[in-house]
Each structure stands twice: as structure tokens, then as C-alpha cells.
Protein backbone atom coordinates (compact mmCIF):
# COMPACT_ATOMS: atom_id res chain seq x y z
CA UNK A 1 -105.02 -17.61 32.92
CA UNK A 2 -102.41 -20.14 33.82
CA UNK A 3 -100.21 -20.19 37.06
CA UNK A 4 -97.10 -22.34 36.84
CA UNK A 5 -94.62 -23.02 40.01
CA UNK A 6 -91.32 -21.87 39.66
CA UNK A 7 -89.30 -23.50 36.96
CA UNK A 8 -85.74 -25.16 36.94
CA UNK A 9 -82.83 -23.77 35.26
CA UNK A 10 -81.35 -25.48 32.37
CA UNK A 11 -84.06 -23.55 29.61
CA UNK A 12 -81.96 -24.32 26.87
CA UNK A 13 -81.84 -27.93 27.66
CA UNK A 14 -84.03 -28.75 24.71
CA UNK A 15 -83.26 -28.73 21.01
CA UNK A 16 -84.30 -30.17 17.94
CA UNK A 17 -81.76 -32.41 17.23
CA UNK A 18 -84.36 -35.30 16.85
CA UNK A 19 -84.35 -34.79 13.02
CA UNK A 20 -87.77 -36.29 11.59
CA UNK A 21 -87.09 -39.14 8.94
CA UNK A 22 -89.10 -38.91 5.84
CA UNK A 23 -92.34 -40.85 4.70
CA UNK A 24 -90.60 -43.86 4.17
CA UNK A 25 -89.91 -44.32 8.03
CA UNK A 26 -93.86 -43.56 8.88
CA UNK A 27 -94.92 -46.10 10.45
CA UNK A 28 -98.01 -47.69 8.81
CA UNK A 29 -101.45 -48.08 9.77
CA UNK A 30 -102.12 -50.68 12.19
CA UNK A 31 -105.68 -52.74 12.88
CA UNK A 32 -106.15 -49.83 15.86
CA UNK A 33 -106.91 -47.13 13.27
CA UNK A 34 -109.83 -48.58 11.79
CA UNK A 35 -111.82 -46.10 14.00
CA UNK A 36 -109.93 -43.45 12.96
CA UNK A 37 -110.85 -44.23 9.29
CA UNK A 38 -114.46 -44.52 9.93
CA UNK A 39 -114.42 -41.58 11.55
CA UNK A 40 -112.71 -39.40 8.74
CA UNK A 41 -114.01 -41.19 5.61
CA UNK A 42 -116.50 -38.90 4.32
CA UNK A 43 -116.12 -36.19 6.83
CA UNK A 44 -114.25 -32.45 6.43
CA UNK A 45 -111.53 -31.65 7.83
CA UNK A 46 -111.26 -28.00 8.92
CA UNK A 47 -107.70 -26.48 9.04
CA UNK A 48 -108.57 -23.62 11.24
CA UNK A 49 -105.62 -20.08 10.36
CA UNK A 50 -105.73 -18.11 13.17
CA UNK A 51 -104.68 -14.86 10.76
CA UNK A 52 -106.49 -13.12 7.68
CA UNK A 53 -105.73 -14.36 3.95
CA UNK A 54 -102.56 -13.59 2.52
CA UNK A 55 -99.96 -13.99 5.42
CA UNK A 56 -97.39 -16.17 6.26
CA UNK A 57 -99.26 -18.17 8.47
CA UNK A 58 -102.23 -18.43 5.79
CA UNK A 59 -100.09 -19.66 3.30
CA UNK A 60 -98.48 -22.32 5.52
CA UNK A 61 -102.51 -23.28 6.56
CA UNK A 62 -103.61 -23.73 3.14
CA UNK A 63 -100.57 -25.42 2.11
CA UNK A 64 -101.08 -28.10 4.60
CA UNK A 65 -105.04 -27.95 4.22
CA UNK A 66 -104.65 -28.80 0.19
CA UNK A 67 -102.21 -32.21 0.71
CA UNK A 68 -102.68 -33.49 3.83
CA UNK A 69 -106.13 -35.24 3.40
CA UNK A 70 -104.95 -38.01 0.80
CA UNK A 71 -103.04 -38.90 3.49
CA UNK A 72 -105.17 -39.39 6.17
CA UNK A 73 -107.47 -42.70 6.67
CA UNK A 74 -110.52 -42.17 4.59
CA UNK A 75 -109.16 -39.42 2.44
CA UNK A 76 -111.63 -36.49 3.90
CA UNK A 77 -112.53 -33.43 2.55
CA UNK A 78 -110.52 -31.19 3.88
CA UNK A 79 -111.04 -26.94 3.81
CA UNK A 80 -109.02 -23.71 5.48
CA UNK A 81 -111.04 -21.54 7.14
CA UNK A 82 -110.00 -17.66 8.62
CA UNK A 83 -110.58 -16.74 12.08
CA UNK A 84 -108.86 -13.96 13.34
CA UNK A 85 -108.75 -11.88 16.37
CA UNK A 86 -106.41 -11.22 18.87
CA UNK A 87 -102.95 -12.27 17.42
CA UNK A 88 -104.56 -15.50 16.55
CA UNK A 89 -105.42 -16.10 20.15
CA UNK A 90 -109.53 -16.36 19.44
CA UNK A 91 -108.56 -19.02 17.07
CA UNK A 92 -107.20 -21.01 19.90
CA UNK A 93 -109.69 -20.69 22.96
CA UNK A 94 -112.02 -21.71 20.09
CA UNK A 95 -109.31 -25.31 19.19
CA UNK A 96 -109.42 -25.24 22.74
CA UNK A 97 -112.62 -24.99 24.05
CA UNK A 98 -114.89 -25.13 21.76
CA UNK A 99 -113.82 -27.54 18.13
CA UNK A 100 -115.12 -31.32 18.19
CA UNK A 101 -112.61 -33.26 19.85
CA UNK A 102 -112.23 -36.05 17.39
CA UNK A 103 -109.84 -34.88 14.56
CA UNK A 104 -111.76 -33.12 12.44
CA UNK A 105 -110.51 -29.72 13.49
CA UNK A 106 -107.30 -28.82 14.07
CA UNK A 107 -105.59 -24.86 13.58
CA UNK A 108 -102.26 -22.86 12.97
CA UNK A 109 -101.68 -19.84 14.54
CA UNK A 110 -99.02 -17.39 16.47
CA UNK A 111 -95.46 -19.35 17.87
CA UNK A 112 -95.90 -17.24 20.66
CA UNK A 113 -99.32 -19.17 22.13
CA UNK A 114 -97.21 -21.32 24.72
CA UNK A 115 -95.52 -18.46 25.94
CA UNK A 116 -98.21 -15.84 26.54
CA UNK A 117 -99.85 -18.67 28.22
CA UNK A 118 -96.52 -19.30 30.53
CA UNK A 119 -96.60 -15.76 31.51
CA UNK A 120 -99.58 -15.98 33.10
CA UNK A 121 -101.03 -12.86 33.02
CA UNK A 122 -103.00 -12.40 30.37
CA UNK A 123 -107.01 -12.55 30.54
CA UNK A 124 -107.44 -13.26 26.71
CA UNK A 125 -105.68 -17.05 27.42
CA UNK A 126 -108.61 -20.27 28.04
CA UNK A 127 -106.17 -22.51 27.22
CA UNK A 128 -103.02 -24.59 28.57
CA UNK A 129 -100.63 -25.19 26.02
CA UNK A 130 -99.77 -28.75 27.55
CA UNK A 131 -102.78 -30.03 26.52
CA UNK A 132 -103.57 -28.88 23.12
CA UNK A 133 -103.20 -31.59 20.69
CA UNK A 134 -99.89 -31.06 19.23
CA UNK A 135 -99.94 -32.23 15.36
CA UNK A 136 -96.66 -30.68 14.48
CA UNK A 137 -94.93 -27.68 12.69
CA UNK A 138 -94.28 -27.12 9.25
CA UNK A 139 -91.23 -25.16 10.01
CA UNK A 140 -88.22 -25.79 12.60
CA UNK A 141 -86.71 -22.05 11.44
CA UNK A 142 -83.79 -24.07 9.50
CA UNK A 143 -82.30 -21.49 6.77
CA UNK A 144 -85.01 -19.19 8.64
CA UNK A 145 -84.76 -15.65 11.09
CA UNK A 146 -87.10 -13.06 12.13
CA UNK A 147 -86.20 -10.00 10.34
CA UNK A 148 -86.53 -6.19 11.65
CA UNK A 149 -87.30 -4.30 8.71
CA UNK A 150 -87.57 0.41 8.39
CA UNK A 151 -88.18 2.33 5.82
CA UNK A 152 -85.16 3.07 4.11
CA UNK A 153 -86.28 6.74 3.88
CA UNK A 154 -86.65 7.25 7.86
CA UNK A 155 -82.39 7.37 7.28
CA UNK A 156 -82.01 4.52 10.01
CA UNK A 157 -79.02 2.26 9.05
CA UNK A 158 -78.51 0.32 12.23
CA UNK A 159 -79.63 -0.46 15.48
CA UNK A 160 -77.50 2.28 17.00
CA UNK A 161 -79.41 4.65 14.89
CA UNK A 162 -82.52 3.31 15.79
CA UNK A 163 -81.68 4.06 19.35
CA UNK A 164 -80.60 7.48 19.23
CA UNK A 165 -83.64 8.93 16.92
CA UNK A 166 -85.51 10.97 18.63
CA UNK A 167 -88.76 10.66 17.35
CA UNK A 168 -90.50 6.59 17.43
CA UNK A 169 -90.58 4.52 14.58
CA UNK A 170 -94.38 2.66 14.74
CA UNK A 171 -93.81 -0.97 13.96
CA UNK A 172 -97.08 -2.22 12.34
CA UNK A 173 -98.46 -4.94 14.03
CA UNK A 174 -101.65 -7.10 15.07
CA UNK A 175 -102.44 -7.56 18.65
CA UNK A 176 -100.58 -8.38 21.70
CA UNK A 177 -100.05 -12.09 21.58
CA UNK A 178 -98.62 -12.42 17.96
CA UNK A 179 -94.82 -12.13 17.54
CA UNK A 180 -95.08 -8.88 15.76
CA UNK A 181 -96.38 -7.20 18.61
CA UNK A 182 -94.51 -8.81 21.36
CA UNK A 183 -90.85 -9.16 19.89
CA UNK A 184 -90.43 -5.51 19.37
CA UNK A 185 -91.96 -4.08 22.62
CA UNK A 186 -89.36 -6.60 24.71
CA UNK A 187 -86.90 -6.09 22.25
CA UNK A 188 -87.47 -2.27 22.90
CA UNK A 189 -86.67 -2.54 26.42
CA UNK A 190 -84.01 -4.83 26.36
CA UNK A 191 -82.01 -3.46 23.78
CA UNK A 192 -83.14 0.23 23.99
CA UNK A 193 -84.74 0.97 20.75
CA UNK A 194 -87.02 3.81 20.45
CA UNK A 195 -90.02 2.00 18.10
CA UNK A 196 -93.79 1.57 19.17
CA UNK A 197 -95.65 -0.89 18.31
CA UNK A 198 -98.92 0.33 16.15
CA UNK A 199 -101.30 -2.46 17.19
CA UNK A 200 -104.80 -3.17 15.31
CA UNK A 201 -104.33 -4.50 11.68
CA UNK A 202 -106.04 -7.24 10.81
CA UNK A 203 -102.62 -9.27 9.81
CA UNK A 204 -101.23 -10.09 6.40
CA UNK A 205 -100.51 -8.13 3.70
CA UNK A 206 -102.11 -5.38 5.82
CA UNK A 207 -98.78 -5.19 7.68
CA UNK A 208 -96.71 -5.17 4.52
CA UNK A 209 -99.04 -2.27 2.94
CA UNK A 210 -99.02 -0.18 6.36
CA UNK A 211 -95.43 0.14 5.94
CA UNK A 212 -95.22 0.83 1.85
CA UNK A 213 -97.86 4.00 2.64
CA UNK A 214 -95.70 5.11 5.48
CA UNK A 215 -98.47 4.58 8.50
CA UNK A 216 -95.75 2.56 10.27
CA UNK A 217 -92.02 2.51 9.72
CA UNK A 218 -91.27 -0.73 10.07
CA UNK A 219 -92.65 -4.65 10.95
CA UNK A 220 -90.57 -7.89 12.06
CA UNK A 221 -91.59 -10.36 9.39
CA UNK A 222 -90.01 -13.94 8.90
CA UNK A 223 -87.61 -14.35 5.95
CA UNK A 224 -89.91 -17.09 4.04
CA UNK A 225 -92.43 -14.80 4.74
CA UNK A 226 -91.31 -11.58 3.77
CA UNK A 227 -89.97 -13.77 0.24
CA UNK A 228 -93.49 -15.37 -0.45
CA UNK A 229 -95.99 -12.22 0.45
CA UNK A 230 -93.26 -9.55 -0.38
CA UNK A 231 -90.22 -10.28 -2.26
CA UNK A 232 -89.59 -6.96 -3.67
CA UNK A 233 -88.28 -5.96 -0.09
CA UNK A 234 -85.51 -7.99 -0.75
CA UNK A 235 -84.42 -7.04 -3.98
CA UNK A 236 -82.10 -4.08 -4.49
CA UNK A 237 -85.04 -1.27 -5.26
CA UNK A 238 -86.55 -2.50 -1.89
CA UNK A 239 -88.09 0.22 -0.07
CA UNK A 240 -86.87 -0.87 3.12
CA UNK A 241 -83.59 -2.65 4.64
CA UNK A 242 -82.97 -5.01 7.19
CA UNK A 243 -81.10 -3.77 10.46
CA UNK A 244 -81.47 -6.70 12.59
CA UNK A 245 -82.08 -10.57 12.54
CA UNK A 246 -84.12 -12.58 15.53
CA UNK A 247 -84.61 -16.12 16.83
CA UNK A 248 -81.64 -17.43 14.72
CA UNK A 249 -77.38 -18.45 16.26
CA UNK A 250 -75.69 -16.74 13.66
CA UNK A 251 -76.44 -14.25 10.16
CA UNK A 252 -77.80 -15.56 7.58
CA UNK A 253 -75.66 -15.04 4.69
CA UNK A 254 -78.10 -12.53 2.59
CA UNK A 255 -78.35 -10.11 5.62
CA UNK A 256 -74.12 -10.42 6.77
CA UNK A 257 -74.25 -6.55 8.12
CA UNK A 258 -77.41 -7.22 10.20
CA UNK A 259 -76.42 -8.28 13.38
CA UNK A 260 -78.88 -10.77 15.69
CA UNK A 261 -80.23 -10.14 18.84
CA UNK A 262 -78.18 -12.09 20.90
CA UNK A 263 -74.97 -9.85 19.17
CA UNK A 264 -76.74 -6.59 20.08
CA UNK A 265 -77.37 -7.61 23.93
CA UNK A 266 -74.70 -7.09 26.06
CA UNK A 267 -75.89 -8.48 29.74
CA UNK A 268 -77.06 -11.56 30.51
CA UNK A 269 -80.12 -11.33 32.15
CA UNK A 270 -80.90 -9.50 28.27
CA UNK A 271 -79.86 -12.47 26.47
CA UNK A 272 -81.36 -14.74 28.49
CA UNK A 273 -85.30 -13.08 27.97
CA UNK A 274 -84.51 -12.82 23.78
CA UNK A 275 -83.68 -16.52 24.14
CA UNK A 276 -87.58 -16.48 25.61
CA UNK A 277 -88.86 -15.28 22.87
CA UNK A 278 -86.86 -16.95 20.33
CA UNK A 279 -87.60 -20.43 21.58
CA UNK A 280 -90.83 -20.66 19.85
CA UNK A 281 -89.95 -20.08 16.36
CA UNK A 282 -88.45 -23.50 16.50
CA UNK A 283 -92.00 -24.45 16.05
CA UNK A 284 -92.26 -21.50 13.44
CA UNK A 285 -95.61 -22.73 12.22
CA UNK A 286 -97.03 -24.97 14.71
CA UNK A 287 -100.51 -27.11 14.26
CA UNK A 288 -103.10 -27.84 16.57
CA UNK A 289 -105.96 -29.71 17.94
CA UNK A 290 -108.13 -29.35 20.85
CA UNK A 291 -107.23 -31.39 24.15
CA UNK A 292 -108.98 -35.24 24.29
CA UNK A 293 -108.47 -36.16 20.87
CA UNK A 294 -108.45 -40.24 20.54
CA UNK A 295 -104.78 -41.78 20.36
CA UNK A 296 -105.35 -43.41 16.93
CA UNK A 297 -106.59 -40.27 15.51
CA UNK A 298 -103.81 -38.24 17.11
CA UNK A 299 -101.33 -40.69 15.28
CA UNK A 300 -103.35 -40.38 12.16
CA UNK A 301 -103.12 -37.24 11.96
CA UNK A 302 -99.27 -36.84 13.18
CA UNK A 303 -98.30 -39.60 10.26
CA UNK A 304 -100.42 -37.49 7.49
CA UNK A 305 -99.28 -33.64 8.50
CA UNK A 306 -95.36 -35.28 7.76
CA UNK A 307 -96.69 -37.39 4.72
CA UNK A 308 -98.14 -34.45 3.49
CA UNK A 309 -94.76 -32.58 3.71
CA UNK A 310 -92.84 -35.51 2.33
CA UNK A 311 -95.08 -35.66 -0.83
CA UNK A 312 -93.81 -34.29 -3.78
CA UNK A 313 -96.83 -32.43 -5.02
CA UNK A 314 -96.29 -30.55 -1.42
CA UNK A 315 -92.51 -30.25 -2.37
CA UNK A 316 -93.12 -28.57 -5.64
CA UNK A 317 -96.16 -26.61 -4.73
CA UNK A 318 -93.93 -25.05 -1.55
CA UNK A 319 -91.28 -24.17 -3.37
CA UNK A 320 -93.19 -22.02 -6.22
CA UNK A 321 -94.73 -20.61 -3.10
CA UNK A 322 -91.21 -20.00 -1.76
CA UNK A 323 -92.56 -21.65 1.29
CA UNK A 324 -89.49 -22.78 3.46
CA UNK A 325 -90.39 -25.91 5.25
CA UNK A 326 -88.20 -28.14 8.20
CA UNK A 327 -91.02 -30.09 9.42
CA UNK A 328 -91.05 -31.69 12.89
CA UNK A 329 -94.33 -33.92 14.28
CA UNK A 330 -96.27 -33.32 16.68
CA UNK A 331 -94.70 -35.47 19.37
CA UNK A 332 -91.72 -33.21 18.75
CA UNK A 333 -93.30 -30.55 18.82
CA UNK A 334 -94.96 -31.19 22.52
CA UNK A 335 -91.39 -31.50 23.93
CA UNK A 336 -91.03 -28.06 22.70
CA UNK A 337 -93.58 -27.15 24.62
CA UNK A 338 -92.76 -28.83 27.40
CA UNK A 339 -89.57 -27.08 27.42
CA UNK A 340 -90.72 -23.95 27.39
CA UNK A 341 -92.94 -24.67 30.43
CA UNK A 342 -90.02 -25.36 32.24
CA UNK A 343 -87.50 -22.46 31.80
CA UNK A 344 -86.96 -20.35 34.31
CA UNK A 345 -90.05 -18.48 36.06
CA UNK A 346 -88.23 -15.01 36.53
CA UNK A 347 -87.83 -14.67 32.57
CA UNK A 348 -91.81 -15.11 32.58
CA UNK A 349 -92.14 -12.66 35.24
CA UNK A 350 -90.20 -10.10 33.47
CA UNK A 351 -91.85 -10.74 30.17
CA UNK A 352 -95.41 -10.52 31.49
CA UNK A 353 -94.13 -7.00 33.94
CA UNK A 354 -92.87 -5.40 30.21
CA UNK A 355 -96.28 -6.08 28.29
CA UNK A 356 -98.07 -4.66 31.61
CA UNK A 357 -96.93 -1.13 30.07
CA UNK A 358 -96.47 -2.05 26.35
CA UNK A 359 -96.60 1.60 25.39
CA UNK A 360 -98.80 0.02 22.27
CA UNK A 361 -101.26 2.60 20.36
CA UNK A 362 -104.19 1.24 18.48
CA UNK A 363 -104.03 2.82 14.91
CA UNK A 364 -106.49 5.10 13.96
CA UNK A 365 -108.04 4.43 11.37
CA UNK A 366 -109.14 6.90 8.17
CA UNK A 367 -111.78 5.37 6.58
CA UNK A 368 -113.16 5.53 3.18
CA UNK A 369 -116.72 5.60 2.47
CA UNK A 370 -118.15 4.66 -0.55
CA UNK A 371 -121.20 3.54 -2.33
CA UNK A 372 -121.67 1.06 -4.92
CA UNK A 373 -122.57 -1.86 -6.92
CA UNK A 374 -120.87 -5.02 -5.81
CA UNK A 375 -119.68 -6.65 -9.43
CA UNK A 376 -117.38 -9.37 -8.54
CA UNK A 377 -116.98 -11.97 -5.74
CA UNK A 378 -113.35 -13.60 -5.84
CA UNK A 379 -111.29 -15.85 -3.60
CA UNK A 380 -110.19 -15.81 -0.12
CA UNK A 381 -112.90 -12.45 0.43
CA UNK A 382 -111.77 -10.82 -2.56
CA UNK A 383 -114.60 -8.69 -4.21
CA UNK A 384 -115.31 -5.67 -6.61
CA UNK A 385 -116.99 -3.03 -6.84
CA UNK A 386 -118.43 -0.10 -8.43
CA UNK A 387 -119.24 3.85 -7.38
CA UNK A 388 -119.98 6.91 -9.02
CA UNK A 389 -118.34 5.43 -12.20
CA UNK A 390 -115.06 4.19 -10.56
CA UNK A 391 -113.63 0.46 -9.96
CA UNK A 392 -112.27 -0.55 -6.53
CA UNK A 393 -111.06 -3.92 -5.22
CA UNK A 394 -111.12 -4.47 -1.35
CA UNK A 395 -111.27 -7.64 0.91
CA UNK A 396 -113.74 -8.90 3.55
CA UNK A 397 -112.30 -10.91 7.03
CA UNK A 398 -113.27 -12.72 9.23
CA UNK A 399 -113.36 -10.95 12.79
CA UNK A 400 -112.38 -7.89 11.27
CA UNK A 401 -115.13 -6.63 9.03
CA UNK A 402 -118.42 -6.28 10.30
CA UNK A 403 -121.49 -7.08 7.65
CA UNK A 404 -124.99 -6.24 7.83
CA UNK A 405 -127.44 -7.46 5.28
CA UNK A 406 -130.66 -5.90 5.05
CA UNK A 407 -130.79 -4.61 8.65
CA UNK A 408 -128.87 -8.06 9.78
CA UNK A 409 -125.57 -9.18 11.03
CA UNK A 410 -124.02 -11.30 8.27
CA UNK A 411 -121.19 -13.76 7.01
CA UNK A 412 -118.71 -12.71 4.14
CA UNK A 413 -120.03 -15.82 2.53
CA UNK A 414 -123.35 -13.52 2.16
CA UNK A 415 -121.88 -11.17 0.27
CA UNK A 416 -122.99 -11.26 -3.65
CA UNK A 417 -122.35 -9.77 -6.65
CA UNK A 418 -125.05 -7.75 -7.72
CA UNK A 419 -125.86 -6.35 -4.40
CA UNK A 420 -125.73 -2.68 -3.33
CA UNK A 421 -123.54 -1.81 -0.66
CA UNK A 422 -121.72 1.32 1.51
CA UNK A 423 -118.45 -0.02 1.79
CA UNK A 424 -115.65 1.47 4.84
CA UNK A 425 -112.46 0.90 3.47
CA UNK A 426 -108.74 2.22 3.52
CA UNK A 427 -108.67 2.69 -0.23
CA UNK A 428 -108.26 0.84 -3.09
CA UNK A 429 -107.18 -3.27 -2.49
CA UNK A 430 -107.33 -2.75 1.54
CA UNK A 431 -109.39 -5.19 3.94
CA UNK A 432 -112.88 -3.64 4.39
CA UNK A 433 -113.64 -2.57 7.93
CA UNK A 434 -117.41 -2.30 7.68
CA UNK A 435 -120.37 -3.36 4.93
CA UNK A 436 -124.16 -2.28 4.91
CA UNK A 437 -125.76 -4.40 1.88
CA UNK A 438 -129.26 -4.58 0.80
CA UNK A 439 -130.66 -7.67 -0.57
């Protein structure tokens, strides 16, 4: 937990305005970083993603994970690895407190991390945000908003409708901590909306497919997001519409009757807590290492994460992956932070006094149990498998599904084809909750 003093006024005093200039204006490699080149030739790099496979946030990891090391001293090895938990928070304490502290870890998880911390009241934070390792973000929300997305079959058409229903709309969503949890319980009591957020899923696609089989009603989802994991929602048989756009000045011209935040709140004190929240997503997909890492590394690794954006391998790989990228270093970045440590204490106060009574269920889960015959092991936790003469596909995760091999507590990695297993699932192509192998 971290206890601040009482900050000045003047929270929007920061901005981004300090455009970064492309590889050509890096700055090259002095005598200094020979260390960090002995230190990364021949090592791996791990690009911890503080979410499950498939997300957003996964996608931006792996993007990164895939470019940046021909860029760094030494070319390493370099591999993504899932940890979730907690809105991406376990992935942090563990940057934090527990990764090697000399550049060969580094992580991306929620936007939110600096604030939860700022608030101050939550016991799930062992770290301070000031002095993480900032490496930089590969997103400044350019071209970019936070979009509030129902079922179009719940009849809700606007915000006003969505405060006069009289039964809640569950938002899907991970754990307190991650934006999807956070923005609509403050947005529900700042704005008056009568949603819940349905806490628990392990992130992803998970969200996404809660909505489609009508367990929730609706998520917040980023626009590059929602376009790279789910495009069909915003094509014209999408089962859903958009009724309201976050964390961006003005509409963005594909959603023109979806008003913002900002629009919808009408007293100050309102506007001034959504501005809160929105700050962050100006370092939409931030990057970071634990505390103590050596300058030369630090600058290493700030010159190869932009490099690595700059490259046009990266440039054509993101946009097949409709990935939308405004990248800002690391150095950047930290100012962000900074300025988020400094706006206003009250604001905290009052977002850490509405997450005190979230009014957040934990989704109850129905699951599936089968036995069978696994027959395939695929990417990213992918597998198949057989029972009683029918073909499933699930997914193991990290954190989320618990293995046991033999009698024994085991990885994913454990997992082979061949072996028999009970498997807990939600049905066909859902994460797993819950494995019992034999060898």
C-alpha cells in the first residue's frame, strides 16, 4: 500500500505533446553500453503479459516480444510469457519484487497500475509506480477510445436508457485493478448507470465470449482491441452497439452518435474523477521493468522498444494485426506517471471510497466435466481432446487453471497429447478451469 501527501492542483498539467522522433533520431550506442551487450548477448529476454492469450494486451506483448530483440545489444532471445491474476496486478508485484533486476525481464499489463497504486488503499499493491522501470508504451490512445459496448438485444440505445432500466446490465470483466472493472463501477456512480460489474474471467477473448452467450451484457473494450480480437462487433450484423466512448476529447468519427464521458457528465467534481481514470490510457499499453535496473541497460532497452516500433517488419506485422500503435519511450512515459502522482489527492480519495463498495459479483461458474483423451497440444495453451466419441477444443492459463498430474500440481507446459485427462470447462473453445491427468 502506498500513502502519498496531498497533491497540487493543476492535474492536467501534463500532456504528450513531446512527440517521439523515429529510429533515425535514436541516439546510438555509446562505449558505456558495452556492459549492457555482454549482459544480453546470449541471454532471454522475458516479455512478461500480465493477461491470458488472446487479448489486447497479449497481442501488444507478443508484438513487441517478436521485434524488439534484433534491436537490443547482443540480439537475445527473447520469449512472452502469461501470468495472470488480479487484473494483471500479480504480474507486477512479481516485475516488482521479484524479476532479476538487470534487463532481462520486463512486463505489460493494466493502464490502471499507477492509479490503483495512488489510491492507496488497496492490499493487492507491493509496488510504487515511481520506481518501476519505465520502458515505454506502445500506444499514446492517438485515433484510439475506450468503448462501452450492450447487447443490442437488451433494447438499450443510449446512456439515458441505460440509466432508467430497471434491471442491471453485468459488464464482464476481470478483477478489480484492470480498466474493465474499474471504469464502469466509477463510471456507474458518476454518471448513474445501472450496470454491475461481473468480475472473475480470466481476460481475453473470455470477455468477448461472456457477452456473445449472454452471461454479461456488455464490456468496455478499446477500439484497436475490439478490431483485432473482435471485428465482427463493428460491422453492421454486430451483435452489440456502442453507446458511449471513454478516455478520448472528442468522437471518433465511426461512433458520431456515441457521446464521451466528459459529454455525459454534467458537474465538475464528475468530470474531474473521469479525467482520473482517463489519464492512463495515454500510456494505453505501457512496459515495464523492475526498480534498480543499470542506466545503460535502461537506455538499451528504451532505444530498442522504439526501434522495434519504427521497424518495418513491426509496421507491417501491426497493421495485419490491426494493432494501432503511437509509441512514446519510457522516459515519456515516467512523466506520465509522475503526473498522475501529482493530481489532486481528493480525486484519489473518492476513487478509492467508490471501489470500497464496488457492488462487484464474482461469476458463477457452470462447469463442464468431461473425460477424455488429450489428442492435440497447440499454441498459446491451445489443446484437443477427445470423450465418449466427441471432439472439443479448450485452453489452459496461467493462474487460472489449476493442473494436477498424477496426484501432482503441474505446469500447462506438462500437459501432452496422449494423456488421459477429466477436463472442467465452460464448453467447447473456453479456457479450462481445472485438469486431473495421468501420466
Amino acid at each position: 500500500m502506498i500513502h502519498r501527501k496531498p497533491f497540487g492542483r493543476g492535474f492536467l498539467a501534463f500532456s504528450t505533446a513531446a512527440a517521439v522522433a523515429g529510429v533515425s533520431t535514436l541516439a546510438a550506442m555509446t562505449p558505456s553500453d558495452v556492459s549492457a551487450k555482454e549482459m544480453f548477448e546470449g541471454k532471454t529476454i522475458r516479455v512478461v503479459i500480465g493477461y491470458a492469450a488472446g487479448g489486447g494486451y497479449d497481442r501488444y506483448g507478443r508484438q513487441l516480444a517478436r521485434h524488439i530483440g534484433k534491436h537490443l545489444p547482443g540480439k537475445p532471445n527473447v520469449v512472452a510469457v502469461n501470468m495472470t491474476g488480479a487484473g494483471s496486478i500479480n504480474s507486477v508485484n512479481y516485475l516488482y519484487n521479484q524479476a532479476p533486476k538487470d534487463g532481462t525481464e520486463f512486463g505489460i499489463f493494466a493502464r490502471g497500475v499507477p492509479v490503483l497504486a495512488f489510491a492507496g488503499d488497496s492490499k493487492q499493491v507491493k509496488y510504487d509506480p515511481l520506481k518501476l522501470t519505465w520502458i515505454g508504451t506502445s500506444s499514446s490512445y492517438k485515433g484510439e477510445a475506450y468503448l462501452m459496448f450492450v447487447r443490442k438485444d437488451t433494447g438499450i440505445k443510449s446512456i439515458s436508457d441505460l440509466r432508467q432500466t430497471k434491471t442491471p446490465l453485468m459488464f464482464a470483466s476481470t478483477a478489480f485493478g484492470s480498466d474493465g472493472t474499474d471504469v464502469p463501477i466509477v463510471l456507474r456512480e458518476v454518471l448513474g448507470l445501472n450496470i454491475l460489474a461481473l468480475r472473475g474471467y480470466p481476460g481475453g477473448n473470455t470477455l468477448y465470449l461472456a457477452v456473445e452467450r449472454n452471461e454479461a451484457q456488455g464490456r468496455m473494450a478499446g477500439y484497436a482491441s475490439a478490431k483485432t480480437a473482435q471485428p465482427q462487433w463493428l460491422g453492421k450484423d454486430s451483435p452489440v452497439r456502442v453507446i458511449m466512448q471513454f478516455a478520448t476529447k472528442t468522437r471518433l468519427k465511426e461512433f458520431p452518435d456515441a457521446p464521451t464521458a466528459q459529454e455525459i457528465a454534467s458537474k465538475q467534481e464528475d468530470k474531474d474523477l473521469i479525467a482520473l481514470l482517463e489519464a492512463p490510457f495515454f500510456l494505453a499499453r505501457p512496459f515495464a521493468g523492475p526498480p534498480g535496473i543499470p542506466a545503460d541497460r535502461v537506455k538499451a532497452l528504451r532505444t530498442a522498444f522504439m526501434a522495434a516500433h519504427e521497424d518495418p517488419e513491426y509496421k507491417k506485422e501491426a497493421k495485419k494485426l490491426r494493432l494501432l500503435t503511437s509509441p512514446l519511450d519510457g522516459a515519456e512515459v515516467q512523466k506520465l506517471v509522475e503526473g498522475l502522482g501529482k493530481m489532486p489527492r481528493a480525486l484519489y480519495e473518492r476513487y478509492a471510497a467508490i471501489l470500497k463498495d464496488p457492488k462487484s459479483p464474482v461469476r458463477q461458474v457452470k462447469w463442464q466435466i468431461v473425460e477424455g483423451k488429450i489428442t492435440k497440444i497447440a499454441k498459446k495453451g491451445r489443446f484437443e481432446f477427445e470423450a465418449d466419441g466427441k471432439k472439443y477444443k479448450s485452453r489452459m492459463s496461467g493462474g487460472y487453471t489449476k493442473i494436477n498430474i498424477g496426484g501432482k500440481a503441474a505446469k500447462s507446459k506438462a500437459v501432452k497429447a496422449g494423456m488421459a485427462c477429466k477436463v472442467w470447462f465452460e464448453g467447447n473453445n473456453s479456457y479450462a478451469g481445472k485438469m486431473e491427468c495421468k501420466k
